[in-house]
C-alpha atoms as a PDB file:
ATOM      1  CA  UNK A   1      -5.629  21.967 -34.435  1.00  0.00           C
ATOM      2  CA  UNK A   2      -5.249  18.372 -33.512  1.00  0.00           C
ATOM      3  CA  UNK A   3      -8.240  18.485 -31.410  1.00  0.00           C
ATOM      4  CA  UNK A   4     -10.020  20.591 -33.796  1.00  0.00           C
ATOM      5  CA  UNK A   5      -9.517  17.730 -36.377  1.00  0.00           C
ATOM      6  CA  UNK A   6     -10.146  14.841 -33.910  1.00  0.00           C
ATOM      7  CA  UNK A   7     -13.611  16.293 -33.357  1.00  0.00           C
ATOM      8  CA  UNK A   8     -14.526  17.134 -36.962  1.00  0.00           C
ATOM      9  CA  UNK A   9     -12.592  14.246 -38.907  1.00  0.00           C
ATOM     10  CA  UNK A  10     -15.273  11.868 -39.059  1.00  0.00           C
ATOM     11  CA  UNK A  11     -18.038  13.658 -39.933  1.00  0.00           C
ATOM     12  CA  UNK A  12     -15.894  15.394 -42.398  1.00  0.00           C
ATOM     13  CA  UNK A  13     -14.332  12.748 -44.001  1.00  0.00           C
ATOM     14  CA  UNK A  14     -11.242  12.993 -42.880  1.00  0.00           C
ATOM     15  CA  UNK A  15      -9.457   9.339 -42.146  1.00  0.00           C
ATOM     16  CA  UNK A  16      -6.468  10.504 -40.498  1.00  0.00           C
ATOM     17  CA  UNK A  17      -5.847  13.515 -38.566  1.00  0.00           C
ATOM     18  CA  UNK A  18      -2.783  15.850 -40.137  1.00  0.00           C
ATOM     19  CA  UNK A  19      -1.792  16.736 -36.597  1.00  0.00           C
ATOM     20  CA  UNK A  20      -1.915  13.569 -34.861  1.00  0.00           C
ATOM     21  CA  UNK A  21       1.898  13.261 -34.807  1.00  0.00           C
ATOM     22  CA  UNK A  22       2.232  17.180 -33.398  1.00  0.00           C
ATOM     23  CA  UNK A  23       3.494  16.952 -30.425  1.00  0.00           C
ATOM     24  CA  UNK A  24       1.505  18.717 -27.713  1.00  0.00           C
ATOM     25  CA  UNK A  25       2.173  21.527 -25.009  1.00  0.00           C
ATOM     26  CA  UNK A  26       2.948  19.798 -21.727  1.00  0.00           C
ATOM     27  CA  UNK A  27       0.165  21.430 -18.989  1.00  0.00           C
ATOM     28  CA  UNK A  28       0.835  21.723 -15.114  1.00  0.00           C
ATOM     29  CA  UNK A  29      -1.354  18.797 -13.853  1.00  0.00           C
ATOM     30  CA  UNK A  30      -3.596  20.217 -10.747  1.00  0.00           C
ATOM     31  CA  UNK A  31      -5.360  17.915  -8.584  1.00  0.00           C
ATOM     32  CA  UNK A  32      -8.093  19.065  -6.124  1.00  0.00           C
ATOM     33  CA  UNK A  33      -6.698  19.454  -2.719  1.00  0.00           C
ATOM     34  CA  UNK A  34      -8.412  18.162   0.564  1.00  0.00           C
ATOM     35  CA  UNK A  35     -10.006  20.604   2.902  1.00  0.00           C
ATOM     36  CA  UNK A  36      -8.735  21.425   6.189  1.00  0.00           C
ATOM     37  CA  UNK A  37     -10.853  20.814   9.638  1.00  0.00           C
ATOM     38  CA  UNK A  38     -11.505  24.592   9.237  1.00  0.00           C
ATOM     39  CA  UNK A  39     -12.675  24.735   5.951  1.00  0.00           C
ATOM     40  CA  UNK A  40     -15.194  21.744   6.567  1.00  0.00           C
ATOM     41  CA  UNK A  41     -16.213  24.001   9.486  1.00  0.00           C
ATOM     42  CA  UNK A  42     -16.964  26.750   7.602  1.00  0.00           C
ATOM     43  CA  UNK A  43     -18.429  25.394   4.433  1.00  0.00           C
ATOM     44  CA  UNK A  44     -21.246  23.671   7.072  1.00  0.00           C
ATOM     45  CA  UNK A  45     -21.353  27.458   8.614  1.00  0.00           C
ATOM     46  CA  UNK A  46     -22.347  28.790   5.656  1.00  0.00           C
ATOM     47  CA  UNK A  47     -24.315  26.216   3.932  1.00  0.00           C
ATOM     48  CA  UNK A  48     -27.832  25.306   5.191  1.00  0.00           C
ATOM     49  CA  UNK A  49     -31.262  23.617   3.649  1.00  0.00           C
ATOM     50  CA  UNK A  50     -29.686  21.145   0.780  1.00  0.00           C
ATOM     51  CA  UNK A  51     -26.709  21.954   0.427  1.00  0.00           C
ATOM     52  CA  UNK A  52     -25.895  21.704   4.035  1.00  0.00           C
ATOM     53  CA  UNK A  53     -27.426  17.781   3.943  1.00  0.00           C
ATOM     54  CA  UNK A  54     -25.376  17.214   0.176  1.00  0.00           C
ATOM     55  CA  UNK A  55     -21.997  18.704   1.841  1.00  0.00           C
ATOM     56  CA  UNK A  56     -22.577  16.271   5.069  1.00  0.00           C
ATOM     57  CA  UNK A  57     -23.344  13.369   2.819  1.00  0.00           C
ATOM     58  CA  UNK A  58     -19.890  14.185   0.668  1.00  0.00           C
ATOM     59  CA  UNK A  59     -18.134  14.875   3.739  1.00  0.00           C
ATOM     60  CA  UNK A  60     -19.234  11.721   5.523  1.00  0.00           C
ATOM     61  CA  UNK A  61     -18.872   9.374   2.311  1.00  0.00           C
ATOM     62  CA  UNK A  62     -16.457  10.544   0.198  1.00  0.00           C
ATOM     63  CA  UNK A  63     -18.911  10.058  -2.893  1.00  0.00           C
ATOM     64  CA  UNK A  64     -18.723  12.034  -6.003  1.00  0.00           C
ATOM     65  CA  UNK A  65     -21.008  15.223  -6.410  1.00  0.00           C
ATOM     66  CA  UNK A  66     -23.866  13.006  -8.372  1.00  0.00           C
ATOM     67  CA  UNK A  67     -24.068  10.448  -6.560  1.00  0.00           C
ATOM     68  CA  UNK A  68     -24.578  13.071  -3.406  1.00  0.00           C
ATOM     69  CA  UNK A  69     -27.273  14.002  -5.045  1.00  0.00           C
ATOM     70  CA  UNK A  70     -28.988  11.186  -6.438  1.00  0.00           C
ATOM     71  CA  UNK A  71     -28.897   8.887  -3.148  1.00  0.00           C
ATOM     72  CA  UNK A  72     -31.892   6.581  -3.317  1.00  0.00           C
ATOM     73  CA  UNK A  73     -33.602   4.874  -0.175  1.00  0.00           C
ATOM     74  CA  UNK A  74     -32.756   1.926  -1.445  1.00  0.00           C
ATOM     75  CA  UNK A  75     -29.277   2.169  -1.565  1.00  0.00           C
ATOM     76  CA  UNK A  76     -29.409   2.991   2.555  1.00  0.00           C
ATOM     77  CA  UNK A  77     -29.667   0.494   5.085  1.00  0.00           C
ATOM     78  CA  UNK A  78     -30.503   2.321   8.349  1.00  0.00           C
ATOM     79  CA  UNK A  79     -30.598  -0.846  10.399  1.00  0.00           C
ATOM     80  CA  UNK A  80     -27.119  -2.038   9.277  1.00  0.00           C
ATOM     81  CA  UNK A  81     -26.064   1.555   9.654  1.00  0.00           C
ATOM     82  CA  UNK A  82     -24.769   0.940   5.894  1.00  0.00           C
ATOM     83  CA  UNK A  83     -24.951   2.175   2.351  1.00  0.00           C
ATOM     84  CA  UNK A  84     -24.385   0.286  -1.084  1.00  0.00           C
ATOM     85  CA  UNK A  85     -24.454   2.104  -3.961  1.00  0.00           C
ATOM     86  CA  UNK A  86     -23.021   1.531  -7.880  1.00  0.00           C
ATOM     87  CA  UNK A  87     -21.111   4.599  -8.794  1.00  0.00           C
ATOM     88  CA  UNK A  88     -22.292   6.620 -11.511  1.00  0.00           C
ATOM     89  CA  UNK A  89     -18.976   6.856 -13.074  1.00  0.00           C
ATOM     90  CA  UNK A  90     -17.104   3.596 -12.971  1.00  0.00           C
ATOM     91  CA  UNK A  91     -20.279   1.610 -11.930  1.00  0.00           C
ATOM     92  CA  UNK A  92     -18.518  -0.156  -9.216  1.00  0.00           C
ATOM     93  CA  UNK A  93     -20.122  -0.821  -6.184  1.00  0.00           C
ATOM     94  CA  UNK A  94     -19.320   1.295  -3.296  1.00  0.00           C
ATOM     95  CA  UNK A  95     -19.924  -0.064   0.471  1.00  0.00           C
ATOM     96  CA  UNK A  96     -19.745   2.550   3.076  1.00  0.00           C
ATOM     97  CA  UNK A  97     -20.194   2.573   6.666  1.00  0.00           C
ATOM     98  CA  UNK A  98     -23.120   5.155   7.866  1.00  0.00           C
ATOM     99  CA  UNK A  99     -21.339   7.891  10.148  1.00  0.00           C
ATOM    100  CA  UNK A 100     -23.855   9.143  12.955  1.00  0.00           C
ATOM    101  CA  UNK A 101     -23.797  12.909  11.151  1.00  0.00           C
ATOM    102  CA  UNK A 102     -25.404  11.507   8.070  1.00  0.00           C
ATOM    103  CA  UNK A 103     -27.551   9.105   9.662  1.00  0.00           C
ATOM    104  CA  UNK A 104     -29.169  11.968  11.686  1.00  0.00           C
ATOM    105  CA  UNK A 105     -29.323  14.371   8.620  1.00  0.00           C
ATOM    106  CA  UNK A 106     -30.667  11.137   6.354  1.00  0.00           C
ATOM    107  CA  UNK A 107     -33.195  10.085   9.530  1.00  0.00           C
ATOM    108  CA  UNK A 108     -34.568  13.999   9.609  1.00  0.00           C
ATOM    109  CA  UNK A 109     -35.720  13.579   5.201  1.00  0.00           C
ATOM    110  CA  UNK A 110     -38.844  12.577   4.585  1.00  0.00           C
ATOM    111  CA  UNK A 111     -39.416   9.505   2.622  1.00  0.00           C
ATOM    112  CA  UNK A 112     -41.897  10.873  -0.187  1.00  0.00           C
ATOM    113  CA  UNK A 113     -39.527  10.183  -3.453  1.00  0.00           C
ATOM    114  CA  UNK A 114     -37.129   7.162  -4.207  1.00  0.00           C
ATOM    115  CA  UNK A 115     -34.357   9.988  -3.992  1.00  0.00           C
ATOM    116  CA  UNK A 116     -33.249  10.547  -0.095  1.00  0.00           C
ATOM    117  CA  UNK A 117     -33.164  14.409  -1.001  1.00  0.00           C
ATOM    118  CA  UNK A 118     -35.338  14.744  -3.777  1.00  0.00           C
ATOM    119  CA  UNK A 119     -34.535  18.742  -3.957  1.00  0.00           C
ATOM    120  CA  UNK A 120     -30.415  17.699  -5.025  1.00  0.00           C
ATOM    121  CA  UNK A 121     -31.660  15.478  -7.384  1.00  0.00           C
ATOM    122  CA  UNK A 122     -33.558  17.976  -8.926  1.00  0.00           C
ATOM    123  CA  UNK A 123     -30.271  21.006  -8.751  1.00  0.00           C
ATOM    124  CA  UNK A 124     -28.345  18.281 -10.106  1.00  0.00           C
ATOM    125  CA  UNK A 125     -29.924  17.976 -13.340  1.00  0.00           C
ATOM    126  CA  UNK A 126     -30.631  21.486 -13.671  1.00  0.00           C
ATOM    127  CA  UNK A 127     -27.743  23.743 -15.952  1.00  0.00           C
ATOM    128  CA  UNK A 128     -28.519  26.952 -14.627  1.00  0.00           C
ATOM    129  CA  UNK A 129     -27.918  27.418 -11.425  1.00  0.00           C
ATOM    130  CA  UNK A 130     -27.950  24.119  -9.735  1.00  0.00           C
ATOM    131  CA  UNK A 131     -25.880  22.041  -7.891  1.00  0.00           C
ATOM    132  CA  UNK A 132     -22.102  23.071  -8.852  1.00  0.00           C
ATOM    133  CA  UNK A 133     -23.000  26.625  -8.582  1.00  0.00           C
ATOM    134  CA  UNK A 134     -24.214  26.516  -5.165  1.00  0.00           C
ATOM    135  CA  UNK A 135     -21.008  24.924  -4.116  1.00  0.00           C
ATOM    136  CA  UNK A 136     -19.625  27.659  -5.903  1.00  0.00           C
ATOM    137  CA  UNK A 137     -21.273  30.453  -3.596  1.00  0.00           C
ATOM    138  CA  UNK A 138     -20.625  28.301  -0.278  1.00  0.00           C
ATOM    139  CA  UNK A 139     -17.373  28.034  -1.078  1.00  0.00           C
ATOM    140  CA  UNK A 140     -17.101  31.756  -1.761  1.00  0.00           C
ATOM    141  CA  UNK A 141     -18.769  32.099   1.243  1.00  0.00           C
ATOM    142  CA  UNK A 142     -16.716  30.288   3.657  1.00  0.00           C
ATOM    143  CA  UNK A 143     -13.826  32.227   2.141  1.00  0.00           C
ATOM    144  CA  UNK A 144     -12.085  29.033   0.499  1.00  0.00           C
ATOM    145  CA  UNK A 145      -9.521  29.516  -2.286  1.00  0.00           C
ATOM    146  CA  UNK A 146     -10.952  27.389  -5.000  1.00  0.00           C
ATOM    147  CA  UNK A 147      -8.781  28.553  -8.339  1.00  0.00           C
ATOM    148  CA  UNK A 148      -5.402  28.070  -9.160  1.00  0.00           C
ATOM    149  CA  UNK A 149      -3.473  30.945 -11.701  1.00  0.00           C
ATOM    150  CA  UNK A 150      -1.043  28.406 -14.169  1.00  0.00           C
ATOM    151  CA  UNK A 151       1.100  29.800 -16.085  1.00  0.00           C
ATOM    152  CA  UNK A 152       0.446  27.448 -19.290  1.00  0.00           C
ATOM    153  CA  UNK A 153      -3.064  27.292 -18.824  1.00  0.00           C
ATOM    154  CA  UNK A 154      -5.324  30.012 -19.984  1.00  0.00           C
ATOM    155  CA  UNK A 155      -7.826  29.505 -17.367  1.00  0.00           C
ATOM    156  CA  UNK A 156      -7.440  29.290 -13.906  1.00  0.00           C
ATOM    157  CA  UNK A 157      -7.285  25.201 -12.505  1.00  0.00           C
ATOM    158  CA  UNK A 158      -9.421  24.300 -10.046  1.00  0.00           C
ATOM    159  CA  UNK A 159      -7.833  23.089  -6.205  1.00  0.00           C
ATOM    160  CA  UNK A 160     -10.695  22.982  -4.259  1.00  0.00           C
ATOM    161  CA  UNK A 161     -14.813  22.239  -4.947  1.00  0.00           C
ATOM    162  CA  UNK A 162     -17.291  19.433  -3.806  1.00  0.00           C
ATOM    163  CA  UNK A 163     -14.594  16.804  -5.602  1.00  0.00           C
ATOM    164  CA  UNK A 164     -12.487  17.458  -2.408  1.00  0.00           C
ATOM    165  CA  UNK A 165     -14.842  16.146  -0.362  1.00  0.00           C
ATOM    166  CA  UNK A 166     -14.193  12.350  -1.622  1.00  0.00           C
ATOM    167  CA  UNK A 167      -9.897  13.825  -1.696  1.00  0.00           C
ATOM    168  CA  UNK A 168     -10.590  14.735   1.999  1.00  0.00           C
ATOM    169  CA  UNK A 169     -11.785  11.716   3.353  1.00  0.00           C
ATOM    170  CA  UNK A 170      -9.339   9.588   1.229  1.00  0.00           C
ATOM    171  CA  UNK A 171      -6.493  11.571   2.606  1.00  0.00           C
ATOM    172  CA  UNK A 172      -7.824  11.629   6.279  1.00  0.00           C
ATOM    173  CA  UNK A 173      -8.813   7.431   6.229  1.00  0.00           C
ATOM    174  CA  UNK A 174      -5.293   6.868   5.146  1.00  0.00           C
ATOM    175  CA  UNK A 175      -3.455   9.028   7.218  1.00  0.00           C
ATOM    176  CA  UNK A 176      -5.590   7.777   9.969  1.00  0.00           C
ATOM    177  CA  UNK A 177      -4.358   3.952   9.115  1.00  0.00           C
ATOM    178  CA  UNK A 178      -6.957   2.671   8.027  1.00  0.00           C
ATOM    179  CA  UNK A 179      -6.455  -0.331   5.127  1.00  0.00           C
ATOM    180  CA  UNK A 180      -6.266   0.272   1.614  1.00  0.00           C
ATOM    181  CA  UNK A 181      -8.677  -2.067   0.918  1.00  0.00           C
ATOM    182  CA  UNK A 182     -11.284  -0.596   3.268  1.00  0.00           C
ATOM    183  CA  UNK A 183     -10.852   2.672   1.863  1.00  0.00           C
ATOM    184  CA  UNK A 184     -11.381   1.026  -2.122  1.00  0.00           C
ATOM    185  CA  UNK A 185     -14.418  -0.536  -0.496  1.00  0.00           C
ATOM    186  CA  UNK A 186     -15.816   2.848   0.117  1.00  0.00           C
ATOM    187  CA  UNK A 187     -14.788   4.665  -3.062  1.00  0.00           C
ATOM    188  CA  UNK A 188     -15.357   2.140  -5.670  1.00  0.00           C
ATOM    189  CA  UNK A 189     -11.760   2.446  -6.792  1.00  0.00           C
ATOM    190  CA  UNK A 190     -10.785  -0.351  -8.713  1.00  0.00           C
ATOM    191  CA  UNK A 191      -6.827  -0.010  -8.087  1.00  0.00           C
ATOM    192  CA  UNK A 192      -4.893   1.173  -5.382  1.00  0.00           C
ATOM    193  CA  UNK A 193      -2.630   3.276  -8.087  1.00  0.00           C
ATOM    194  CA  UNK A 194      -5.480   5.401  -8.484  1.00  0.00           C
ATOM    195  CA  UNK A 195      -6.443   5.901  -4.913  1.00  0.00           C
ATOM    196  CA  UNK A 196      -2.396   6.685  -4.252  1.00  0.00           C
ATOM    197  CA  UNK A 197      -2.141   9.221  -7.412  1.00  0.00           C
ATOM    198  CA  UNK A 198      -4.861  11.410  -7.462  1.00  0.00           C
ATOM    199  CA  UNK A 199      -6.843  11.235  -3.802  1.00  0.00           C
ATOM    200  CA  UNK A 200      -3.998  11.113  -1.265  1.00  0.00           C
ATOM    201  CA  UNK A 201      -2.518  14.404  -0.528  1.00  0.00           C
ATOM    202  CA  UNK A 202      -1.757  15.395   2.786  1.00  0.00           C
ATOM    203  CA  UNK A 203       0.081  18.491   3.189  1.00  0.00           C
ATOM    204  CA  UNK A 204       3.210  18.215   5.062  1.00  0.00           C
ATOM    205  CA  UNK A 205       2.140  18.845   8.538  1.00  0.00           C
ATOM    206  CA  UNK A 206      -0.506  15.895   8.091  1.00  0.00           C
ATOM    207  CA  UNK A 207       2.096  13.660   6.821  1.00  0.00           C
ATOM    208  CA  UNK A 208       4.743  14.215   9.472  1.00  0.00           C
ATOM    209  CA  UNK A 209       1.806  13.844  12.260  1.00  0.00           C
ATOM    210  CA  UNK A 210       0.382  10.736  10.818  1.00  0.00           C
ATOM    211  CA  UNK A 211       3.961   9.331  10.684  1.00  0.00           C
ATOM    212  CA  UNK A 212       4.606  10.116  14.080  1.00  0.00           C
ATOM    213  CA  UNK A 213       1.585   8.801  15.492  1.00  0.00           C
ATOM    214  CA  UNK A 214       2.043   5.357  13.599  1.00  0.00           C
ATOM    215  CA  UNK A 215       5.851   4.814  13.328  1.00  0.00           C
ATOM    216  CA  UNK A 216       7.254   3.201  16.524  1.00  0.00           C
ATOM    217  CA  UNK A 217       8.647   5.887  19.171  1.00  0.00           C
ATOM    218  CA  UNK A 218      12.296   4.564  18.195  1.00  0.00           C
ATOM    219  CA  UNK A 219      12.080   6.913  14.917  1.00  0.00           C
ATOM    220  CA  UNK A 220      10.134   9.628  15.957  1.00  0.00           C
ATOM    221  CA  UNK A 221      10.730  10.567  19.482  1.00  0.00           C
ATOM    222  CA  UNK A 222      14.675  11.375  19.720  1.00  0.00           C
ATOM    223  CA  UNK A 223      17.704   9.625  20.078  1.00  0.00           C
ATOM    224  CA  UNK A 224      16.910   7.822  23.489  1.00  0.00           C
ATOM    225  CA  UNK A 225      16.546   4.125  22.912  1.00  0.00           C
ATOM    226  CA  UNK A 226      13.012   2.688  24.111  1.00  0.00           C
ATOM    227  CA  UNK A 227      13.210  -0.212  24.634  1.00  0.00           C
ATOM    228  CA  UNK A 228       9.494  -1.046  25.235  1.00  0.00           C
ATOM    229  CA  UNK A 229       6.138   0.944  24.903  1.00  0.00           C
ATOM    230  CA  UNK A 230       3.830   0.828  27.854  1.00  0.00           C
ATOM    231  CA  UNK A 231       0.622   0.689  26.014  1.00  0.00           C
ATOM    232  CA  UNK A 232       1.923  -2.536  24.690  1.00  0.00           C
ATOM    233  CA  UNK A 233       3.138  -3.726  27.981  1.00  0.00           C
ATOM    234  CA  UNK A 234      -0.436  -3.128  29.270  1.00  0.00           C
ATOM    235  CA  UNK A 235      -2.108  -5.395  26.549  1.00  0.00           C
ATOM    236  CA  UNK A 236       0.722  -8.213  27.379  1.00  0.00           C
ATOM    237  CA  UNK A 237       0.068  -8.038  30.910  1.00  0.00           C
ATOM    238  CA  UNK A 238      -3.845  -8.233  30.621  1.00  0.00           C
ATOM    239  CA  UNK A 239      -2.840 -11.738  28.633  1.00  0.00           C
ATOM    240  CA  UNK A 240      -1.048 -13.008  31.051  1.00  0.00           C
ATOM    241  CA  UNK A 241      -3.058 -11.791  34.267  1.00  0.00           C
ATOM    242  CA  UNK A 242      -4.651 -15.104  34.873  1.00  0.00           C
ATOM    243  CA  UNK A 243      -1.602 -16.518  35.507  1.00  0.00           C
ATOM    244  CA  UNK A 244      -0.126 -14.243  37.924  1.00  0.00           C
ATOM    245  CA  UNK A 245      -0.945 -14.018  41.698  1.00  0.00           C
ATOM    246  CA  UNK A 246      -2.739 -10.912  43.259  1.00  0.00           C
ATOM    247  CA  UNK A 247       0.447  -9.528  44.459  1.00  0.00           C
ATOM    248  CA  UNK A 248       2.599  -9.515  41.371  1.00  0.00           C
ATOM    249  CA  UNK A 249      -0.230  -8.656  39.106  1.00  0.00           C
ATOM    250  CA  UNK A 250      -0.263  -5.367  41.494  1.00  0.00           C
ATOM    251  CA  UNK A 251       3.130  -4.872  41.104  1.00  0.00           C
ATOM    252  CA  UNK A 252       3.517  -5.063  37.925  1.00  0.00           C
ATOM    253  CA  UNK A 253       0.350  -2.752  36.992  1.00  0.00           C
ATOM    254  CA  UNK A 254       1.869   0.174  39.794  1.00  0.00           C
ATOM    255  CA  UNK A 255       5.187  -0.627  37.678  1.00  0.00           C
ATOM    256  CA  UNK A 256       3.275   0.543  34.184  1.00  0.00           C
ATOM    257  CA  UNK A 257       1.081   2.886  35.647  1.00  0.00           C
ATOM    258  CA  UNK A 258       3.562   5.105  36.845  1.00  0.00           C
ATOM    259  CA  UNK A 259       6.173   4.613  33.973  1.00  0.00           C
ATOM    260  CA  UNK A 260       2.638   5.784  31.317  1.00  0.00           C
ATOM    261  CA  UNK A 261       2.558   8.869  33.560  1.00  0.00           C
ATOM    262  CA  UNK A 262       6.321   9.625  33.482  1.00  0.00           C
END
């Protein structure tokens, strides 16, 4: 009722809604989860014309669904292997490096409409049967789980669709270690609260290997105490390799080499 009355109040007279102090039915809150290596593998499998060249361009830029679609020429710079683009939904500017997958699949379109893939733009705008119902069948396709059953909810919330894409990469750049700010750069994200809240969700295996591969070998590789790491010791030695003679530089790089292969 107190939605009811938020829609119809003004037209209907109404100053203040009756129900505004009701208080409301807490619902689970779902977020769309990121895809797994397999899943991208299979949603490219069984995708091909458009919707194989829109899932690349999501995959490889993390860009919502619409702006997918609706990439103009303009916005690509193929010699600065680069695209800017202001987001349909926040109107921030995105800046986002061009990954050699979608620079092939961009190089192969010819240039005949502003749009890059005139055919999206087209599907996107269309009700019936355009673009969010071909992701639909792909994803149906490629065998992918894409509803959730909630208890409180009488339809089934949505975990997985082309808004995964942008979750994926998110979760994968960040994992990876790459800056917050680089990542904001490429979503448009004004705050790093946002990015944290509702885009970075690794499952636990992804967590604990990302962790492992970043903390220092201390925390994460038993209780012997290392006292050094020899990838480091490499980098130190390069520095100071003009300033050794032939023979200790030797001895020192047999010294590294063989305690990297231990």
């Amino acid at each position: 009722m107190k939605g009811f009355f938020d829609r119809i109040g003004p037209d209907a007279g109404i100053g203040r809604n009756p129900f505004s102090g009701c208080p409301t039915k807490l619902k689970t809150t779902v977020h769309h989860q990121p895809f797994t290596l397999d899943e991208l593998n299979r949603i490219l499998k069984n995708s091909d014309g458009v919707m194989r060249s829109i899932f690349i361009v999501g995959m490889c830029t993390a860009m919502r669904q619409g702006d997918c679609c609706q990439l103009k020429w303009d916005d690509v710079d193929l010699l600065g292997a680069f695209i800017t683009v202001q987001t349909s939904k926040t109107g921030e500017t995105a800046e986002i490096p061009l990954f050699p997958a979608l620079r092939e699949e961009i190089e192969r379109q010819p240039r005949l409409d502003k749009y890059v893939f005139p055919e999206a733009a087209k599907l996107y705008r269309s009700k019936n049967f355009g673009i969010s119902w071909r992701v639909k069948q792909v994803l149906k396709a490629a065998k992918i789980k894409t509803d959730l059953e909630c208890p409180d909810r009488i339809q089934k919330a949505t975990i997985k669709g082309f808004h995964s894409l942008r979750t994926t990469w998110i979760t994968m750049a960040l994992s990876a270690g790459v800056p917050m700010e680089l990542v904001r750069r490429v979503t448009g994200h004004s705050t790093v609260e946002v990015v944290l809240k509702y885009y970075f969700r690794p499952d636990r295996e992804a967590f604990r290997n990302a962790l492992e591969t970043t903390m220092p070998r201390l925390l994460t590789q038993g209780t012997a105490l290392v006292e050094r790491q020899p990838l480091q010791e490499l980098t130190r030695l390069a520095q100071e390799a003009p300033n050794l003679d032939k023979s200790e530089l030797l001895k020192r790089l047999e010294a590294l080499v063989s305690e990297i292969a231990a």
